[in-house]
Structures are given as structure tokens and as C-alpha cells.
C-alpha atoms as a PDB file:
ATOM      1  CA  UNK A   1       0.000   0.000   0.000  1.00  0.00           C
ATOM      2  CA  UNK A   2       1.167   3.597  -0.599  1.00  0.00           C
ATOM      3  CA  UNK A   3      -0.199   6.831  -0.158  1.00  0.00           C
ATOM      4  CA  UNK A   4      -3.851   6.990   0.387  1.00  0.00           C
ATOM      5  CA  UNK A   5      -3.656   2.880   1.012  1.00  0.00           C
ATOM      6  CA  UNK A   6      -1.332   3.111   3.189  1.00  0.00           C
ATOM      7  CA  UNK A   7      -3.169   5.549   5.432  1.00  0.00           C
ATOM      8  CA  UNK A   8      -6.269   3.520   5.362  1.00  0.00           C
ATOM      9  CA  UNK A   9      -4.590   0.262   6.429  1.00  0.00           C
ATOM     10  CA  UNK A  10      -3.096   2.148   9.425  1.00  0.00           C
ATOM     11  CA  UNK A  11      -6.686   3.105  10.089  1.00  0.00           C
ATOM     12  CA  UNK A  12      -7.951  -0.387   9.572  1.00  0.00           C
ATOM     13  CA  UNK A  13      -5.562  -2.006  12.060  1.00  0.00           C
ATOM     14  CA  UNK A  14      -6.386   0.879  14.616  1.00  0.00           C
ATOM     15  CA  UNK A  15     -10.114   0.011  14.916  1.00  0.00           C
ATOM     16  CA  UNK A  16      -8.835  -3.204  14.885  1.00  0.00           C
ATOM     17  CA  UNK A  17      -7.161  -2.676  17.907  1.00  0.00           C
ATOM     18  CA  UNK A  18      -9.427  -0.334  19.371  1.00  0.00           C
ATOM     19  CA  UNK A  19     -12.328  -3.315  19.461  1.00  0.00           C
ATOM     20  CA  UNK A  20      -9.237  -6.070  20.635  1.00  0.00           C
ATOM     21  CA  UNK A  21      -9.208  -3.214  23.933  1.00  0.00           C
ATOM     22  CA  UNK A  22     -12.675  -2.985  24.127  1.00  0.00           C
ATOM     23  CA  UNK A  23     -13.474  -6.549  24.406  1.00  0.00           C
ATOM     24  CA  UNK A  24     -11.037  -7.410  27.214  1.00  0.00           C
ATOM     25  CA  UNK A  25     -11.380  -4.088  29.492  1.00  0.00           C
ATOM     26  CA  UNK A  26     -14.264  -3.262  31.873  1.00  0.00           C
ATOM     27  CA  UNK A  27     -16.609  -0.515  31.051  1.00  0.00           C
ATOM     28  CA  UNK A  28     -15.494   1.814  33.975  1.00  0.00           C
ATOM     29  CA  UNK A  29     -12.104   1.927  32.305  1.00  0.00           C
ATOM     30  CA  UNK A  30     -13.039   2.612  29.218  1.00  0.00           C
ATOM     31  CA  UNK A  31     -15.037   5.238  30.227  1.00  0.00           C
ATOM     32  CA  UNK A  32     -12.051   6.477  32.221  1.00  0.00           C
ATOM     33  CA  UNK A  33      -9.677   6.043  29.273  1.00  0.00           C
ATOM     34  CA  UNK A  34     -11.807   8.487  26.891  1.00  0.00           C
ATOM     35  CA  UNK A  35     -11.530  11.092  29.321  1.00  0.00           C
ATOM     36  CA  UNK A  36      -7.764  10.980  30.258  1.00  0.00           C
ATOM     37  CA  UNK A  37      -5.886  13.439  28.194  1.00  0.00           C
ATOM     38  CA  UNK A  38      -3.670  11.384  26.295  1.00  0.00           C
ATOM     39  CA  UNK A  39      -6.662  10.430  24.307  1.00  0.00           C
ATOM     40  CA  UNK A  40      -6.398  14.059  22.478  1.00  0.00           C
ATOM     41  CA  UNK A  41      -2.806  15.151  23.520  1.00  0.00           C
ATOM     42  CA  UNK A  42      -1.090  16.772  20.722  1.00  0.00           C
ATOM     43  CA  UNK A  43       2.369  14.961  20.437  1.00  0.00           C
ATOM     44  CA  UNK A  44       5.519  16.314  21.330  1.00  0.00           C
ATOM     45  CA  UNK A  45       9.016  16.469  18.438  1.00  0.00           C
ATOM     46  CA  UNK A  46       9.696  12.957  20.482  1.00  0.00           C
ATOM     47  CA  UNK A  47       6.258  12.036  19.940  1.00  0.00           C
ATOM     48  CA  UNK A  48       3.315  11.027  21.976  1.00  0.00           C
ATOM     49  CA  UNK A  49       4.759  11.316  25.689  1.00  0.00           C
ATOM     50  CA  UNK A  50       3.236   8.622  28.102  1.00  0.00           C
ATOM     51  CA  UNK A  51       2.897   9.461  31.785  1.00  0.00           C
ATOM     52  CA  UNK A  52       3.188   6.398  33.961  1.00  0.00           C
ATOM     53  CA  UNK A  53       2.982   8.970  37.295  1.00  0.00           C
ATOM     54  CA  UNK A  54       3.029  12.699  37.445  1.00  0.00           C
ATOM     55  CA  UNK A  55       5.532  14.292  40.116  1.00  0.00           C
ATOM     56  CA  UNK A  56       8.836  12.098  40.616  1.00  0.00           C
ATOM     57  CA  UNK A  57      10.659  11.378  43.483  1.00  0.00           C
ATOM     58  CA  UNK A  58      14.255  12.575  43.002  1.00  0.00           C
ATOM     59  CA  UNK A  59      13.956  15.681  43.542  1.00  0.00           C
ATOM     60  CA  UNK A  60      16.968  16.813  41.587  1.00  0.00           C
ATOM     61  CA  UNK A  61      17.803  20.725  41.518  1.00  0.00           C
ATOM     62  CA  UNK A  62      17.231  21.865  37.786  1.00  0.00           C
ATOM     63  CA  UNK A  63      14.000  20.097  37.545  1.00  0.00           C
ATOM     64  CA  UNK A  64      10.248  21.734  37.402  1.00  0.00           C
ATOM     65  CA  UNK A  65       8.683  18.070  38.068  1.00  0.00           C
ATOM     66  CA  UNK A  66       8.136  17.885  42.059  1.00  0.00           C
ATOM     67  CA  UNK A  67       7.776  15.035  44.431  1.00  0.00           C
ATOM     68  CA  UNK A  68       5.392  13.006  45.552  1.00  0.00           C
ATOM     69  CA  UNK A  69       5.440  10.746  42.052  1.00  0.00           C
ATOM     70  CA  UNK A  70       1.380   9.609  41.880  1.00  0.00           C
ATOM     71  CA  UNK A  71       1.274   6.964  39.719  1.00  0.00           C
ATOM     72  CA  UNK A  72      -1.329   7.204  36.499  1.00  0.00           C
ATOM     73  CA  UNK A  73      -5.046   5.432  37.892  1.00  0.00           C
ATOM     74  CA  UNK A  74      -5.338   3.936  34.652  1.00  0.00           C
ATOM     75  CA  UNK A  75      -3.895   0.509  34.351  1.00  0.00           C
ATOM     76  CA  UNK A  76      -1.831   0.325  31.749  1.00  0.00           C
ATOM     77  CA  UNK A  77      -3.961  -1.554  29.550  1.00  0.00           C
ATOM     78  CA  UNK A  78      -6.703   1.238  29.800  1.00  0.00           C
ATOM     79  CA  UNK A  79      -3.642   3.875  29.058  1.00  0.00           C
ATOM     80  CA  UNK A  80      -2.589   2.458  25.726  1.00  0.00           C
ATOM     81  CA  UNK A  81      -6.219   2.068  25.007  1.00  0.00           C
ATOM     82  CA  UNK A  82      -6.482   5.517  25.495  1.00  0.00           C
ATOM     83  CA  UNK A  83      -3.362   6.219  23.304  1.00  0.00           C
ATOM     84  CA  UNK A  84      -4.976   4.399  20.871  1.00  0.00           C
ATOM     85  CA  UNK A  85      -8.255   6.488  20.845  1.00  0.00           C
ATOM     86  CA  UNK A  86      -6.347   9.488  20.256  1.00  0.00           C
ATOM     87  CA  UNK A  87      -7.198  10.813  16.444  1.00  0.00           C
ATOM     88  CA  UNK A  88      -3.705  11.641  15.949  1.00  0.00           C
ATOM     89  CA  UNK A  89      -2.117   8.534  17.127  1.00  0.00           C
ATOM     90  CA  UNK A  90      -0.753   6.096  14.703  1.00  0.00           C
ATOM     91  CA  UNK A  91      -0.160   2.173  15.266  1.00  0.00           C
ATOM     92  CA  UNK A  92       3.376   1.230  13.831  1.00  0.00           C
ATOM     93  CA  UNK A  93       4.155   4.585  12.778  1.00  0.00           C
ATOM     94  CA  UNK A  94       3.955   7.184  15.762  1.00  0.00           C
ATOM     95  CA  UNK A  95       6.489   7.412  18.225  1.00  0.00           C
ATOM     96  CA  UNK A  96       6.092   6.745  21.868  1.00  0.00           C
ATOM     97  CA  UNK A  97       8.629   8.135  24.785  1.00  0.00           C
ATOM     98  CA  UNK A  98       7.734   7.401  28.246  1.00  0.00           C
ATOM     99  CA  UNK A  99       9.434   9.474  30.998  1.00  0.00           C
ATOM    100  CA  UNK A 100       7.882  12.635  30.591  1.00  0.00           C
ATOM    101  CA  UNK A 101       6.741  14.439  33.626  1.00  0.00           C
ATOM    102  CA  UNK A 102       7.968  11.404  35.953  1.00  0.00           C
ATOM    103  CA  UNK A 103      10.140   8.434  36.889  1.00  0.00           C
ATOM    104  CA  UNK A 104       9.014   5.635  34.660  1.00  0.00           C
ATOM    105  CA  UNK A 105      11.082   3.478  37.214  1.00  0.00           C
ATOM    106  CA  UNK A 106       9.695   5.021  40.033  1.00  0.00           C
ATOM    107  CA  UNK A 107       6.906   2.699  39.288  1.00  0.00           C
ATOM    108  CA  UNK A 108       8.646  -0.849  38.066  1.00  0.00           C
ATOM    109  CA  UNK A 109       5.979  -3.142  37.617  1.00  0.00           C
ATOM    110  CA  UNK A 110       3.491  -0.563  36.119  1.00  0.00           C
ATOM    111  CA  UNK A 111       5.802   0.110  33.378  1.00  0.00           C
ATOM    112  CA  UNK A 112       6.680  -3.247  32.556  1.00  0.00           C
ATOM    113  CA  UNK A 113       3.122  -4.111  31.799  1.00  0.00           C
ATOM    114  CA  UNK A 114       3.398  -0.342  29.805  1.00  0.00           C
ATOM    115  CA  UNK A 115       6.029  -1.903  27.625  1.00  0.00           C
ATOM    116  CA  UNK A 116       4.650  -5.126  27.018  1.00  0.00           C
ATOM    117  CA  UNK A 117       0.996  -3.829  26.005  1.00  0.00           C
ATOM    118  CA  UNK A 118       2.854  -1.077  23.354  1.00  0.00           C
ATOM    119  CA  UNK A 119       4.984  -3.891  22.170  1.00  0.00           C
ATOM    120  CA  UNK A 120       1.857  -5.108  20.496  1.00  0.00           C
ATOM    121  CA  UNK A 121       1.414  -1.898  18.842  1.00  0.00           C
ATOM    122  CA  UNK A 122       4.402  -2.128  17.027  1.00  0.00           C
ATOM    123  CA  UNK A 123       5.684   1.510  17.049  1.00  0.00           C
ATOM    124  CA  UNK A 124       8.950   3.058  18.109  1.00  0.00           C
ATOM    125  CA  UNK A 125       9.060   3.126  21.880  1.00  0.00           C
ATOM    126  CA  UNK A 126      11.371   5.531  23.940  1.00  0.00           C
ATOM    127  CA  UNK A 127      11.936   5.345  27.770  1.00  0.00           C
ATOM    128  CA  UNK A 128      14.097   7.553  29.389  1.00  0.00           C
ATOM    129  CA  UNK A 129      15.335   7.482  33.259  1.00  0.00           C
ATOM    130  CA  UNK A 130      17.931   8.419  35.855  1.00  0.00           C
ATOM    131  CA  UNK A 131      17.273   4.500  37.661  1.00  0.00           C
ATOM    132  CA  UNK A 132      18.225   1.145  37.693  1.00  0.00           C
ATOM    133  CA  UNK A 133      16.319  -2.235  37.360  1.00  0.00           C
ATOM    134  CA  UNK A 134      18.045  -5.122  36.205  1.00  0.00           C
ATOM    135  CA  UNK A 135      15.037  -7.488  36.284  1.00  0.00           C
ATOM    136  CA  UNK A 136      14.066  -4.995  33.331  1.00  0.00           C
ATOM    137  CA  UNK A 137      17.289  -4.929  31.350  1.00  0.00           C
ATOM    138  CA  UNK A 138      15.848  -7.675  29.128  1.00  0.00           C
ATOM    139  CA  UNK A 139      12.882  -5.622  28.101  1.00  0.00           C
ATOM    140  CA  UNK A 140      14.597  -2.502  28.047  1.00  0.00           C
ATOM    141  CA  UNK A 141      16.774  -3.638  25.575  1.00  0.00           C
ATOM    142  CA  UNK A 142      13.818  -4.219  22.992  1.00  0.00           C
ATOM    143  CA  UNK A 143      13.213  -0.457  22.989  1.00  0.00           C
ATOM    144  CA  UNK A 144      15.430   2.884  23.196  1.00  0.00           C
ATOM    145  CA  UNK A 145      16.733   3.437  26.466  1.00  0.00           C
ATOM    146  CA  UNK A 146      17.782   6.555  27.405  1.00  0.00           C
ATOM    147  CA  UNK A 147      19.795   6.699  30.890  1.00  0.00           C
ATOM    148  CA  UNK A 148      19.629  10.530  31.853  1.00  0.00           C
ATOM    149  CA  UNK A 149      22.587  12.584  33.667  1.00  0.00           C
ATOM    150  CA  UNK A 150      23.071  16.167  33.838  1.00  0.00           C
ATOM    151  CA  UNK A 151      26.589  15.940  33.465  1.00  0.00           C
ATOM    152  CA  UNK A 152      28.930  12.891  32.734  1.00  0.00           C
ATOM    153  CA  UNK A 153      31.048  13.604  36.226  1.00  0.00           C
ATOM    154  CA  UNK A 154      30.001  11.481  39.476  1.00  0.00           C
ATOM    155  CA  UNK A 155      30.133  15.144  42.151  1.00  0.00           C
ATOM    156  CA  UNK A 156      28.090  16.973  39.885  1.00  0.00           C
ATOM    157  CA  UNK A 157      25.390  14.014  39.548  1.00  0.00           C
ATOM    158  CA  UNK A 158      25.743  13.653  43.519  1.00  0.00           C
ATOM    159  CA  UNK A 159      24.964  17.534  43.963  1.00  0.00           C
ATOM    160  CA  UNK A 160      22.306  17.947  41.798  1.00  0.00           C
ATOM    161  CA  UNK A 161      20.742  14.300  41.512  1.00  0.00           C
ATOM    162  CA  UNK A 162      21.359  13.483  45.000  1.00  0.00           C
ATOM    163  CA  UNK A 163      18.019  10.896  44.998  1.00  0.00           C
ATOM    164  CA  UNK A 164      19.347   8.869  41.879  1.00  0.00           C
ATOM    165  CA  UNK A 165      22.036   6.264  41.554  1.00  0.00           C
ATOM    166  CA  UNK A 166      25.564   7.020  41.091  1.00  0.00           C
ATOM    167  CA  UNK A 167      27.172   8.126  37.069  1.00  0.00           C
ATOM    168  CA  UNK A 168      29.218   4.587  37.665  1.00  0.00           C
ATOM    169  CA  UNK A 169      25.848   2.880  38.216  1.00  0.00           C
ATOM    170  CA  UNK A 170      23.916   4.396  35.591  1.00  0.00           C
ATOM    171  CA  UNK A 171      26.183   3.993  32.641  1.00  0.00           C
ATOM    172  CA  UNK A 172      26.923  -0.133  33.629  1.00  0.00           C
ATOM    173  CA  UNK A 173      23.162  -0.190  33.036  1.00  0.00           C
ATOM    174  CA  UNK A 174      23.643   1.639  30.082  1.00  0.00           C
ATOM    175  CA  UNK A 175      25.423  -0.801  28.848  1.00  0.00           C
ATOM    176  CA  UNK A 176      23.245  -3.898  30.234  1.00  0.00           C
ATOM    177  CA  UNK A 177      20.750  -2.621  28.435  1.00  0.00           C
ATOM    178  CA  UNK A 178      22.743  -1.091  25.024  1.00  0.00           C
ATOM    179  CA  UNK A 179      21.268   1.990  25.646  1.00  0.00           C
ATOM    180  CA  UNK A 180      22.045   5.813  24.804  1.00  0.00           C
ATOM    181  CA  UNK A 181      23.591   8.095  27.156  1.00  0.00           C
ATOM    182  CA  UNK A 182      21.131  10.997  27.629  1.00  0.00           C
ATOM    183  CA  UNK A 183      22.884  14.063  28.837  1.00  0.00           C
ATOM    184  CA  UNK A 184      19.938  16.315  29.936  1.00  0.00           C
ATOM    185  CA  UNK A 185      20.182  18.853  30.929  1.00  0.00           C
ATOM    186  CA  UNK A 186      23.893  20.524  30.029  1.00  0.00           C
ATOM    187  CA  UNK A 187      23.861  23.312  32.874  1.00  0.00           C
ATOM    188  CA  UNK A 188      25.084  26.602  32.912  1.00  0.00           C
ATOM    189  CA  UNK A 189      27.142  27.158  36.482  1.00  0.00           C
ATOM    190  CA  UNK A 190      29.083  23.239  35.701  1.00  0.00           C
ATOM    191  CA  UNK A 191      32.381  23.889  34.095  1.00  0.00           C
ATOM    192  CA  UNK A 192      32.207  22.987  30.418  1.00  0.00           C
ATOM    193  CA  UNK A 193      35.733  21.170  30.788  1.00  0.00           C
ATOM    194  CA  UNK A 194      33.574  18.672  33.103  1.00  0.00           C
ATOM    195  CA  UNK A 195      31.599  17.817  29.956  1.00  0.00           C
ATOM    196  CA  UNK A 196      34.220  17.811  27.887  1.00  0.00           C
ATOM    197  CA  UNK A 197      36.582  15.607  30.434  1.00  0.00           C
ATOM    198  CA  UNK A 198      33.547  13.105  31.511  1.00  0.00           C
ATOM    199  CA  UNK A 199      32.393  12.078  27.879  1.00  0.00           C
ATOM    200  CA  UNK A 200      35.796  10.195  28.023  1.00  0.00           C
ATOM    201  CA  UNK A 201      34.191   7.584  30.626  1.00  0.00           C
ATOM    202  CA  UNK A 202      30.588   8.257  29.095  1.00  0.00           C
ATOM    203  CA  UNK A 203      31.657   6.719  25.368  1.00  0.00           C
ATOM    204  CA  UNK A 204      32.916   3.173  27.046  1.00  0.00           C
ATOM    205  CA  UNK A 205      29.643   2.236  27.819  1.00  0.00           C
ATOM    206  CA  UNK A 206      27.362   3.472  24.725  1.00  0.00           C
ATOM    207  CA  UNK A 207      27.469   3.829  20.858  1.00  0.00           C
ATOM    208  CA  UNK A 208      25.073   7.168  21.139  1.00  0.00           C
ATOM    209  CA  UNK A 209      24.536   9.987  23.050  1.00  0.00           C
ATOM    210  CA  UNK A 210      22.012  12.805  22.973  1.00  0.00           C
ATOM    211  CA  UNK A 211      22.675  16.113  24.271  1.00  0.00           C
ATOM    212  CA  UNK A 212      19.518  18.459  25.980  1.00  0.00           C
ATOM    213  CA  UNK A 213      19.140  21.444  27.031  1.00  0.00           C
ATOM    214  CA  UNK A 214      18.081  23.508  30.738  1.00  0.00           C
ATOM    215  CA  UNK A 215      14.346  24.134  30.884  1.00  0.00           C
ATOM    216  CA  UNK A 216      14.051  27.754  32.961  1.00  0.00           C
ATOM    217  CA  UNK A 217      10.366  27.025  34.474  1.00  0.00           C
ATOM    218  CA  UNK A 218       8.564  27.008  37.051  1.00  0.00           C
ATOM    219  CA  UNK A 219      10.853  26.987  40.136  1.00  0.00           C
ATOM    220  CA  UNK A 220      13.659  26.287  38.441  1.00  0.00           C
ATOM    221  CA  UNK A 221      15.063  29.772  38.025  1.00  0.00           C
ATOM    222  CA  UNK A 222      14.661  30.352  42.120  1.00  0.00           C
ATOM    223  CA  UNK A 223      16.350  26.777  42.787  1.00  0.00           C
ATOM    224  CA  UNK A 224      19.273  27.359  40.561  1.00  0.00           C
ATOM    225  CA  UNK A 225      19.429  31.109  41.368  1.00  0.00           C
ATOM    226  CA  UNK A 226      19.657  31.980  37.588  1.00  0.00           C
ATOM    227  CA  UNK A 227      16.568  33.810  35.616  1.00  0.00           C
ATOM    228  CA  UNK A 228      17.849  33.362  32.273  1.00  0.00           C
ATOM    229  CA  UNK A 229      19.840  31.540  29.511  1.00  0.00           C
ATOM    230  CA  UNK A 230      22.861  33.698  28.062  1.00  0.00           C
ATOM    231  CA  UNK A 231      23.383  33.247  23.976  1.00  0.00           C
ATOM    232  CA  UNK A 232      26.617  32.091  25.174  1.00  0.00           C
ATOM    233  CA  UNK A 233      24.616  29.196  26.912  1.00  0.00           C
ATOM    234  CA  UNK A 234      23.242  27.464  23.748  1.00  0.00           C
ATOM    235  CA  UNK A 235      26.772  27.384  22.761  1.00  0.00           C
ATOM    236  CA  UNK A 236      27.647  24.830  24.498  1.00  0.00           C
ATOM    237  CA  UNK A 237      25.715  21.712  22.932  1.00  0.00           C
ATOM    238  CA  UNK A 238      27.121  22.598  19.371  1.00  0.00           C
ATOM    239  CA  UNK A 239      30.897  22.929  21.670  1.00  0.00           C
ATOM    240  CA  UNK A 240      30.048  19.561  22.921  1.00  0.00           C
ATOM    241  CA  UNK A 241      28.843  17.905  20.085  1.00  0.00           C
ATOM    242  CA  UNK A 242      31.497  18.718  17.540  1.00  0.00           C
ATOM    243  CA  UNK A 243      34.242  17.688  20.412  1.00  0.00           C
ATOM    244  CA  UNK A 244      32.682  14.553  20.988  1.00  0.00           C
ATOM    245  CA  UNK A 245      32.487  14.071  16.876  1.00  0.00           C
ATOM    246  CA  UNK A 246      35.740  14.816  16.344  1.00  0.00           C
ATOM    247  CA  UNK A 247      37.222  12.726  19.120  1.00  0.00           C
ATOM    248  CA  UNK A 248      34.863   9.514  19.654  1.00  0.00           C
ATOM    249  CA  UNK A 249      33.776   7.086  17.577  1.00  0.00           C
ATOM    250  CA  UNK A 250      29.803   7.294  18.659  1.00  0.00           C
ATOM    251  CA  UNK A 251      27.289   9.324  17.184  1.00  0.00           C
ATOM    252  CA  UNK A 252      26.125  12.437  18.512  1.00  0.00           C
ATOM    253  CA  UNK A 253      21.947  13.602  18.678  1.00  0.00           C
ATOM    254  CA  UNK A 254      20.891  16.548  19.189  1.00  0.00           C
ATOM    255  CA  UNK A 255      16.992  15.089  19.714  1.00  0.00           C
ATOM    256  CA  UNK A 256      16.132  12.340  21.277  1.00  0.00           C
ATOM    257  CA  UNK A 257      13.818  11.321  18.397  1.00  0.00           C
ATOM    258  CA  UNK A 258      16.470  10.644  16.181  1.00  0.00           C
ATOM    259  CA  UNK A 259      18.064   7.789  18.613  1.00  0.00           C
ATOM    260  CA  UNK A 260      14.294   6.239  18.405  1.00  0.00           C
ATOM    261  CA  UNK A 261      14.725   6.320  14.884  1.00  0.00           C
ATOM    262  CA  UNK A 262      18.381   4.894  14.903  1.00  0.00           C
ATOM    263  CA  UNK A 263      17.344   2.132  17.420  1.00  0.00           C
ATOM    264  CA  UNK A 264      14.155   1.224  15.248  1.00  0.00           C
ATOM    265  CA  UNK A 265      15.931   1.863  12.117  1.00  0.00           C
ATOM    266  CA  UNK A 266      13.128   3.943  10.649  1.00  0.00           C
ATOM    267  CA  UNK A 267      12.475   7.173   9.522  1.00  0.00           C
ATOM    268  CA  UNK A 268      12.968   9.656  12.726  1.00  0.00           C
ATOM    269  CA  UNK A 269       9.142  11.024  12.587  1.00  0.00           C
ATOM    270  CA  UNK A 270       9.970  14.679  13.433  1.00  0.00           C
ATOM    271  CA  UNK A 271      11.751  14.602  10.336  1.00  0.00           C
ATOM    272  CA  UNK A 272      14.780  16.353  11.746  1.00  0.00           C
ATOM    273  CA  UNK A 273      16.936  16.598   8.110  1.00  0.00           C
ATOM    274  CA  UNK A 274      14.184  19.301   6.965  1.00  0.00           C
ATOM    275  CA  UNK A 275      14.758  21.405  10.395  1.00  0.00           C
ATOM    276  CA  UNK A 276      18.547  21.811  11.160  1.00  0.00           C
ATOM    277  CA  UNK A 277      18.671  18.984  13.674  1.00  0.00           C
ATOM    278  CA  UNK A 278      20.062  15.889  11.431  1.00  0.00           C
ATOM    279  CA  UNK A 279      23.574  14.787  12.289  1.00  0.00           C
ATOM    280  CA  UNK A 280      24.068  12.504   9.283  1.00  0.00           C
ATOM    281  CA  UNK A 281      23.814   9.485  11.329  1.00  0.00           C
ATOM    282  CA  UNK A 282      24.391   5.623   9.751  1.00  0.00           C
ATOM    283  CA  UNK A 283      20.545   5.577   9.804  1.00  0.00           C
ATOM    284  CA  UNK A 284      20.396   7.939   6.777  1.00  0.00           C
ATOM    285  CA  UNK A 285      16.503   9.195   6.990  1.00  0.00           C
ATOM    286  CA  UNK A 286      16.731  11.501   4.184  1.00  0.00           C
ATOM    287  CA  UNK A 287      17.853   9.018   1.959  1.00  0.00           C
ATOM    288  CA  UNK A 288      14.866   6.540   2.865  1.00  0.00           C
ATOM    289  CA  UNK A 289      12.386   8.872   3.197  1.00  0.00           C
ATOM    290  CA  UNK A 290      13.304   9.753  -1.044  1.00  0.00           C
ATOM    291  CA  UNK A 291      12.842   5.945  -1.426  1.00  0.00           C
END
């Protein structure tokens, strides 16, 4: 199928889907599911971001999400379900990242049944997080793991991720479960010869790594004690970046949906080639996309 085809046999295997949901989950939670917002939520340039909890509980010093983590009250059945009812939402084709808003492993066993039920779906799944779970590596390894650090230096993790396992600890998990290292986000006040230093240690344990940057809202500016972003701030990533390039053999993202594409080894869906963002990876969208 192309074109017009192709469209319709998405749509075809969503209703599909939709009724497979329908016939296995009580009324209540359907009923629940049409009214939770990821039903309608426009997706983000990573693509449609699924909230196991909202709040998290590390705490760390640059982030707007606060503690308590309350874990989503649909199960997570009822939340792809609700996914699935979304207009905009496209089995196989759409991409998924979990981790927005929350520790995904704040909450193990929800998100393993998460994982398993999208699976099914067959789209490009994305989870990123700061923990470590080893009864998960197995699973994890299926989709794109992103393990999350503000910097690639164990003092500056301890001072502003205090809550979260150590650099060491995250980046052997990294490797347990071949994921990307997710360096998010590159703050102003650290030293940029820290980032420059640490991605020494960082590239032993990956073959990617994204780079993100700080988020100034809500109480972020009063807990870091800055109120804005210099020019000379965005600086840094493209610094970063073109050191790591020109000194490591792995490859270098400057959004985390083009490591979902690279994983998958499809097209990345924000279509980052058009928009400044592609970094010429071995996954080579523009060329298949032309296909």
C-alpha cells in the first residue's frame, strides 16, 4: 500500500485494535480512558509522551517536576487504550517516549506491563530514566533506552541528583541494556571542561549519546538562582557535540527522536533533516524517506 492505502490500512488495524481493547477491558475503564488526556494530547518532536505517574521522586535541583510521584489510575492496559483512541495517534508509525513528567522506574511493575501492552502496537518506543532495574534490562533492551545525567562527572550528579544512583551505576546499566547516554540537561554554572573531560568515561559504555538542554520554568530559576539563559549558553551543545564528533567514535543527537529512529531503524518522525537537527547518522533518513 502507498499513499492513500497506506493511510487507510493504518486506520484499519487501529479500529482493529481499538475493538481487541474494548473486548477485554471493563466498562469503567473505558469510560475512564476516553476522558484521560492522552486520548487528544497533541504529540511532542519525540512524539506522543506517556505518563506512567506525574511528580517524581528525586527531587533533583534543575527540575520543574516535584515530588510526591502519583502513579497514572489507569492501568496500563486502559492507558494504551487511550493512546490508541487518540485521532492523531498512529499504530506502527507514531512514536512513543515514556518518561515525561515522571520516573518511569519510580513505578517498576506498572511500566513493565506499559512496555509489554505497546509492544503489540508495534511503534517506536522511547523510555528515558535516571534509575536502575536489572530485572528490566531484558525488556529494556527491545526499545530505546535513554539513561539521563546532567553531566557525565560522578560530584556533579551527587549535587544535583542526589536521589538517583551514582554516574558509575547508571552507565553499567547503560550498557546492560545497550542503551544511549542521555545528557539532559547541560547546565550553565558546571564547568564545560567537566563535559568535555567526563564524555571520556561516558563513550565506554554506549554507541550514542544525545545532548539536551536547561528548561528555565517554574521553580527552576529560584532553585538554581539563575533567571535566564545567556546566547553564550546554547553554545555549548554545538561545543560539545562537535568535540565529541571529532574525538569519539559514537554518534552524537541533538533530539532524542532521532536515537528512536536509529534504534528502530526507521524514519525519525519529526523529520529532523528538513529542520537543522540531522547529524548525518548511519541511519540515513533523508535518503529513505526519497525511497
Amino acid at each position: 500500500m502507498v499513499g492513500g492505502g497506506r493511510e487507510q490500512g493504518f486506520l484499519s488495524l487501529k479500529n482493529k485494535l481499538i475493538k481487541k481493547f474494548e473486548e477485554t477491558l471493563a466498562p469503567e475503564e473505558i469510560e475512564l480512558a476516553k476522558k484521560d488526556p492522552h486520548s487528544r494530547r497533541r504529540p511532542r518532536p519525540c512524539g506522543f509522551t506517556l505518563h506512567v505517574a506525574k511528580g517524581c521522586s528525586g527531587g533533583c535541583l534543575y527540575c520543574y517536576v516535584k515530588p510526591p510521584p502519583v502513579r497514572n489510575k489507569l492501568s496500563p492496559k486502559a492507558l494504551v487504550y487511550s493512546l490508541l483512541l487518540n485521532p492523531r495517534f498512529v499504530p506502527r508509525k507514531s512514536f512513543i517516549a515514556i518518561g515525561a513528567v515522571c520516573e518511569p522506574l519510580d513505578f517498576p511493575d506498572y511500566t513493565k506491563e506499559l512496555i509489554l501492552e505497546l509492544l503489540q502496537l508495534g511503534n517506536p518506543i522511547q523510555l528515558s530514566t535516571k534509575e536502575i532495574n536489572y530485572d528490566l534490562a531484558n525488556l529494556l533492551r527491545k526499545i530505546d533506552t535513554l539513561i539521563s545525567m546532567c553531566a557525565p562527572d560522578e560530584e556533579i550528579c551527587k549535587k544535583f541528583e542526589p536521589r538517583r544512583p551514582s554516574l558509575s551505576q547508571r552507565l553499567e546499566f547503560c550498557e546492560a541494556v545497550k542503551g544511549g547516554v542521555f545528557i539532559r540537561p547541560i547546565l550553565p554554572m558546571v564547568p564545560l571542561e567537566k563535559y568535555l573531560k567526563g564524555i571520556e568515561k561516558v563513550v565506554e559504555y554506549t554507541d550514542r549519546i544525545i545532548l539536551g538542554n536547561l528548561r528555565l520554568i517554574g521553580d527552576v530559576p529560584k532553585k538554581l538562582g539563575i533567571k535566564n539563559l545567556s546566547k553564550k549558553y546554547y553554545k555549548r551543545k554545538r561545543i560539545i557535540e562537535e568535540y565529541i564528533r571529532r574525538e569519539f567514535d559514537v554518534i552524537v543527537f541533538r533530539s532524542a527522536c532521532c536515537s528512536n529512529a536509529y534504534k528502530h531503524k526507521v524514519i525519525c518522525w519529526n523529520r529532523c533533516w528538513e529542520k537543522g537537527f540531522c547529524v548525518r547518522c548511519p541511519n540515513r533518513c533523508w535518503i529513505r524517506a526519497s525511497a
